[in-house]
N, C-alpha and C. Protein backbone atom coordinates (compact mmCIF):
# COMPACT_ATOMS: atom_id res chain seq x y z
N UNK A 1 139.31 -100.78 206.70
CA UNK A 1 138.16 -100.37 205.92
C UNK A 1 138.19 -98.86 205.69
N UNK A 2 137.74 -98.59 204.64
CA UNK A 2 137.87 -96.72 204.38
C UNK A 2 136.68 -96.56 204.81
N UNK A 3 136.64 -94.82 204.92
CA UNK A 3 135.60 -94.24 205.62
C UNK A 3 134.30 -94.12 204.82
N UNK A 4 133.02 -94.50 204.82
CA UNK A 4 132.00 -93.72 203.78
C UNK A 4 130.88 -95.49 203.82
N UNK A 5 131.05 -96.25 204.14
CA UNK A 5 130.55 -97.20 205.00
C UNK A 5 129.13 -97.26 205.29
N UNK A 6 128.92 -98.16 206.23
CA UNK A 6 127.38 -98.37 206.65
C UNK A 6 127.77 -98.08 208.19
N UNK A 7 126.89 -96.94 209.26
CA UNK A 7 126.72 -96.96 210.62
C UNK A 7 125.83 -97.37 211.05
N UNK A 8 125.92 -98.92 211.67
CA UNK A 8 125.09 -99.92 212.32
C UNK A 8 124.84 -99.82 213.92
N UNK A 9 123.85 -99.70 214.00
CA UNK A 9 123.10 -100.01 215.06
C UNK A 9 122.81 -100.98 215.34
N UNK A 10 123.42 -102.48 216.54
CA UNK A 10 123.04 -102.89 216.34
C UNK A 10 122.38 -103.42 217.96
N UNK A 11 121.24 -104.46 218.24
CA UNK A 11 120.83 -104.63 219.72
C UNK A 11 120.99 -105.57 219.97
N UNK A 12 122.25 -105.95 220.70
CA UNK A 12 122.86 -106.96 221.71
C UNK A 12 121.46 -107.63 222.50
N UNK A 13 121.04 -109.15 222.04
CA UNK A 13 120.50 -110.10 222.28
C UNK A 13 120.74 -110.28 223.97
N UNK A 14 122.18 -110.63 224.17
CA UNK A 14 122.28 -110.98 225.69
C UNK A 14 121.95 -109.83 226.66
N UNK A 15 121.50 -108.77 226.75
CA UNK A 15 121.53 -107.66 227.43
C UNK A 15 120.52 -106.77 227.06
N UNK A 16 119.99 -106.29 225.25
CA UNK A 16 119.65 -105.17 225.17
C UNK A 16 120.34 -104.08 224.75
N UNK A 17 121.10 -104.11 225.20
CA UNK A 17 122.17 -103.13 224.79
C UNK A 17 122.28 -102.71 223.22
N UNK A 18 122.97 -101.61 222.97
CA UNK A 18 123.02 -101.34 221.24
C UNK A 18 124.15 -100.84 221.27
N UNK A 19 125.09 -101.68 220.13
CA UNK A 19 126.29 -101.58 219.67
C UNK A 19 126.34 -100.33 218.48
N UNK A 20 127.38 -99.36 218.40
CA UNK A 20 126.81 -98.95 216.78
C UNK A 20 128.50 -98.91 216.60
N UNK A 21 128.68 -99.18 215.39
CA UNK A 21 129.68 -99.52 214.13
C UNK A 21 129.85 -98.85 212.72
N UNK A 22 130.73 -98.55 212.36
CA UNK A 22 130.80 -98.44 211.27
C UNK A 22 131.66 -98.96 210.48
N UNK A 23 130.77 -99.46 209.09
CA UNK A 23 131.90 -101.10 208.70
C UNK A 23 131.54 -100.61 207.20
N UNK A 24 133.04 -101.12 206.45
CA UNK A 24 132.57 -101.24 204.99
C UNK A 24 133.09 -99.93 204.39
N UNK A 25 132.62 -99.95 202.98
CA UNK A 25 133.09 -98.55 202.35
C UNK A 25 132.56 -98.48 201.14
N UNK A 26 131.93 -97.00 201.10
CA UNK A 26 130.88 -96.45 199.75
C UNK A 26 131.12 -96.70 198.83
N UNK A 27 132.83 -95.83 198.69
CA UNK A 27 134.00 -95.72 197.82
C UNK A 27 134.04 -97.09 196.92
N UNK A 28 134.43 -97.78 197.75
CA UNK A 28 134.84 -99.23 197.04
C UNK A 28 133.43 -100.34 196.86
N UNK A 29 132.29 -99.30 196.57
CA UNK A 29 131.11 -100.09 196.05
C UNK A 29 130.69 -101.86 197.39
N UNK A 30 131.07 -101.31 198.20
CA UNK A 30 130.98 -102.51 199.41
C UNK A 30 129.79 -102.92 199.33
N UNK A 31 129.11 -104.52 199.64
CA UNK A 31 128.25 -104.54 199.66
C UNK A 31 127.79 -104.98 201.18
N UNK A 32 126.50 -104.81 201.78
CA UNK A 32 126.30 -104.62 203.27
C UNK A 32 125.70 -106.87 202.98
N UNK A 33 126.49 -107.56 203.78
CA UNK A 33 125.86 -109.14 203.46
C UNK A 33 125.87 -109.28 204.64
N UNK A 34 125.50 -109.43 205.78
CA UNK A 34 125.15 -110.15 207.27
C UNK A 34 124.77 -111.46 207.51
N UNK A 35 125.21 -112.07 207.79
CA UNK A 35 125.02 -113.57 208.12
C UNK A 35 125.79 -114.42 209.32
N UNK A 36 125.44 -115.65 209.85
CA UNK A 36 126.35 -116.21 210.39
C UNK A 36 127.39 -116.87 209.94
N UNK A 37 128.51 -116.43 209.64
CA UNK A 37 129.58 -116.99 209.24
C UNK A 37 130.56 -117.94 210.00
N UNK A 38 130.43 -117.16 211.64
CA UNK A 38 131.62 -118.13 212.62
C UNK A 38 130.37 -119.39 213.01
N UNK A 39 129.31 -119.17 212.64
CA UNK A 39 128.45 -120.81 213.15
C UNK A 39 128.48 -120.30 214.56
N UNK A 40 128.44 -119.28 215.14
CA UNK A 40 127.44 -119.43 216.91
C UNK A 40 126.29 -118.83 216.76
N UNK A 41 125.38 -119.14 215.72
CA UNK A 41 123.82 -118.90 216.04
C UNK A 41 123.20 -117.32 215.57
N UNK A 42 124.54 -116.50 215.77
CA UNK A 42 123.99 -114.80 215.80
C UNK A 42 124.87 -114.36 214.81
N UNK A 43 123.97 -113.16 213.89
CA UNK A 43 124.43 -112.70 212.71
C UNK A 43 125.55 -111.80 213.32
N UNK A 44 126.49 -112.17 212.23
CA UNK A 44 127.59 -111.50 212.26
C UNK A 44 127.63 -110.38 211.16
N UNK A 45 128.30 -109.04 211.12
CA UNK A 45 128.36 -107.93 209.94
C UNK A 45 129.30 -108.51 209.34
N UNK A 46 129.11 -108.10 207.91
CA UNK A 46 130.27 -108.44 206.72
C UNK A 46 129.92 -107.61 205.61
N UNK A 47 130.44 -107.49 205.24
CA UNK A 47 130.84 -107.12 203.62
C UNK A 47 131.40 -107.92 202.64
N UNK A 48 130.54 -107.60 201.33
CA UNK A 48 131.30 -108.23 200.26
C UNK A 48 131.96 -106.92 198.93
N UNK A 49 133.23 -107.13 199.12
CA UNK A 49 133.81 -106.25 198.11
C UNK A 49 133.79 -106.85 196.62
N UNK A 50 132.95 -106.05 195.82
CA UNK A 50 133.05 -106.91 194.59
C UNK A 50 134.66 -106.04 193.70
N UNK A 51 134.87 -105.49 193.96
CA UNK A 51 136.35 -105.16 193.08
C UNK A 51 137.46 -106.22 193.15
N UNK A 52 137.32 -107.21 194.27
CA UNK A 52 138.70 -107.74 194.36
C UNK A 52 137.85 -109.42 195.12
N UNK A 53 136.29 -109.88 195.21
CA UNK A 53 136.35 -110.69 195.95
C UNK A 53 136.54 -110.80 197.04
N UNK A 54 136.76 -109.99 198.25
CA UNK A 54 137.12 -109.88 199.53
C UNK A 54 135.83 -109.71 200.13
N UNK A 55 135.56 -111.32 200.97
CA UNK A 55 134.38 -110.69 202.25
C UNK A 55 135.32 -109.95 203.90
N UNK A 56 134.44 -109.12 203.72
CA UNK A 56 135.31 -108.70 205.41
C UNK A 56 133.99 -108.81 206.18
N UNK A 57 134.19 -109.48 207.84
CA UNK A 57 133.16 -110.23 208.54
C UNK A 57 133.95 -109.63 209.83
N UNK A 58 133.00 -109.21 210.57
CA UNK A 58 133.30 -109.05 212.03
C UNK A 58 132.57 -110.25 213.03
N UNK A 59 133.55 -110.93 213.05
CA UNK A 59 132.53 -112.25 213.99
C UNK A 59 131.99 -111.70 215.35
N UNK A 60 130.49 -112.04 215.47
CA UNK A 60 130.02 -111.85 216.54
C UNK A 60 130.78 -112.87 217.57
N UNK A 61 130.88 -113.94 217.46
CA UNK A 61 131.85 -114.79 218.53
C UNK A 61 132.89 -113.93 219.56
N UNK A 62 133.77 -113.52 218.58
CA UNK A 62 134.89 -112.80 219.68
C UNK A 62 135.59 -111.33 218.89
N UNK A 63 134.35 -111.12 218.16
CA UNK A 63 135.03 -109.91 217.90
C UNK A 63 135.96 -109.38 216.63
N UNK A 64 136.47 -110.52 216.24
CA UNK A 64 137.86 -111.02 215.90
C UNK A 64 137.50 -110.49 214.04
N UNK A 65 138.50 -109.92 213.15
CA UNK A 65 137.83 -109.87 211.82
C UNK A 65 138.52 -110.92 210.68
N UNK A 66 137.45 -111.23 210.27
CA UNK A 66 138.22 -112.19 209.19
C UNK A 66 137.82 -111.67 207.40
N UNK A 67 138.69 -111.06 206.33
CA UNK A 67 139.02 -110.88 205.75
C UNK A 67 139.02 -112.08 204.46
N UNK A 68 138.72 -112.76 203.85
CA UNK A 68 139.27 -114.30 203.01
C UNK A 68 137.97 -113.92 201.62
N UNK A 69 138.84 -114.21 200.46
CA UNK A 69 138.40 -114.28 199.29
C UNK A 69 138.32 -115.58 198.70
N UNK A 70 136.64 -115.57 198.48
CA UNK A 70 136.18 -116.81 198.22
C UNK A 70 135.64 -117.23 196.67
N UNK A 71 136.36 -118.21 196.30
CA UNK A 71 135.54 -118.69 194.90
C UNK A 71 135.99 -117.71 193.22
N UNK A 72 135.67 -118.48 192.93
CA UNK A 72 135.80 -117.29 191.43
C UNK A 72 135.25 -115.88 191.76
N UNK A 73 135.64 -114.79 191.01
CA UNK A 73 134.38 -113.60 190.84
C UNK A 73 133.47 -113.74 190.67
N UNK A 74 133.06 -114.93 189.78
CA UNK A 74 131.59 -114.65 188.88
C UNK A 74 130.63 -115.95 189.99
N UNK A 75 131.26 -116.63 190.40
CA UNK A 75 130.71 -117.96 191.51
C UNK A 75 130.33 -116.90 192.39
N UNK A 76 130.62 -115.89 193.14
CA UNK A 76 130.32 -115.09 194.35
C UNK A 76 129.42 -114.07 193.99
N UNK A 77 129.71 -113.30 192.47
CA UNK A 77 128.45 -112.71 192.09
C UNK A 77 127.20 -113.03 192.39
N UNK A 78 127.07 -114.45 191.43
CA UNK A 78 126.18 -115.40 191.14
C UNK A 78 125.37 -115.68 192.72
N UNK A 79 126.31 -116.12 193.61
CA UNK A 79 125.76 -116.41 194.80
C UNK A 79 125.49 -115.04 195.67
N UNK A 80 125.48 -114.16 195.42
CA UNK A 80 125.54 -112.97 196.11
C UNK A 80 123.83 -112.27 195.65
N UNK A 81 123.94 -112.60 193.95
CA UNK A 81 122.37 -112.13 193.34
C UNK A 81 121.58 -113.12 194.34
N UNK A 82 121.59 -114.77 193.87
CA UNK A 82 121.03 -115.69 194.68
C UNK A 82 120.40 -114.81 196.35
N UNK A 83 121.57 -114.59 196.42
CA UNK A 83 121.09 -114.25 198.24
C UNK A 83 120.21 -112.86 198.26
N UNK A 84 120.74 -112.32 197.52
CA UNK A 84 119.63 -110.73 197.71
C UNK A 84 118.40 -111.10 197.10
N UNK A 85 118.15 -111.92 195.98
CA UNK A 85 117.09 -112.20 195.26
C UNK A 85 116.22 -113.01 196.41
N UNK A 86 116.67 -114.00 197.35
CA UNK A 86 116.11 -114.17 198.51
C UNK A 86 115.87 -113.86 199.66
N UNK A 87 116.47 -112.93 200.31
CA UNK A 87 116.27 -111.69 200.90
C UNK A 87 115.36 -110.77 200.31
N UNK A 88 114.86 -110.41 199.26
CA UNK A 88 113.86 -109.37 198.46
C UNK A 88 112.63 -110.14 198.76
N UNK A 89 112.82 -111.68 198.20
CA UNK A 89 111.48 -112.53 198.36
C UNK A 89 110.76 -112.31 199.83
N UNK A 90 111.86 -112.59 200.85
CA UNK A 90 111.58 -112.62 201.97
C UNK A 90 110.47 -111.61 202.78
N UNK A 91 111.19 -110.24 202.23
CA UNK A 91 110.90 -109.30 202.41
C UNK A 91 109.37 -108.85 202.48
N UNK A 92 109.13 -109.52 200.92
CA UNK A 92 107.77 -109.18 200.50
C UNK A 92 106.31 -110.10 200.67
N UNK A 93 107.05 -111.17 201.85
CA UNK A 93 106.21 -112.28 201.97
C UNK A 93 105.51 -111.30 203.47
């Protein structure tokens, strides 16, 4: 990942504790998407690169990063507005 990113703070559930990170990149218009992706319950960080389709995900599970380009461009757009447009809703409820 290039430098210019998001520095996350984040607070470790099992402990308390606060992780901080820096993930992603300005440069390459990254977008900040968090979700559970590996399926164990706790949001994992990711990014969605719209120049090339590339989510990059740091699984909370083990750490481990997974990288994989999903779907058409315009299918991941599409689902990407979807998700912020519900995330905004959320927000304002």
């Amino acid at each position: 990942m290039a430098v210019g990113g998001w520095i996350l703070h984040i607070l470790k559930s099992s402990d308390g504790g606060v992780i901080q990170t820096q993930w992603g990149s300005s440069a390459l218009d990254d977008v900040l998407v968090p979700g559970d992706y590996d399926g164990d319950g706790k949001a994992d960080i990711a990014v969605w690169r719209p120049g090339d389709g590339f989510w990059h995900i740091i699984n909370s599970k083990d750490g481990s990063i997974t990288s994989q380009r999903w779907g058409p461009g315009m299918l991941l757009t599409t689902m990407f507005r979807y998700r912020v447009t519900m995330m905004e809703t959320a927000k304002r409820i």
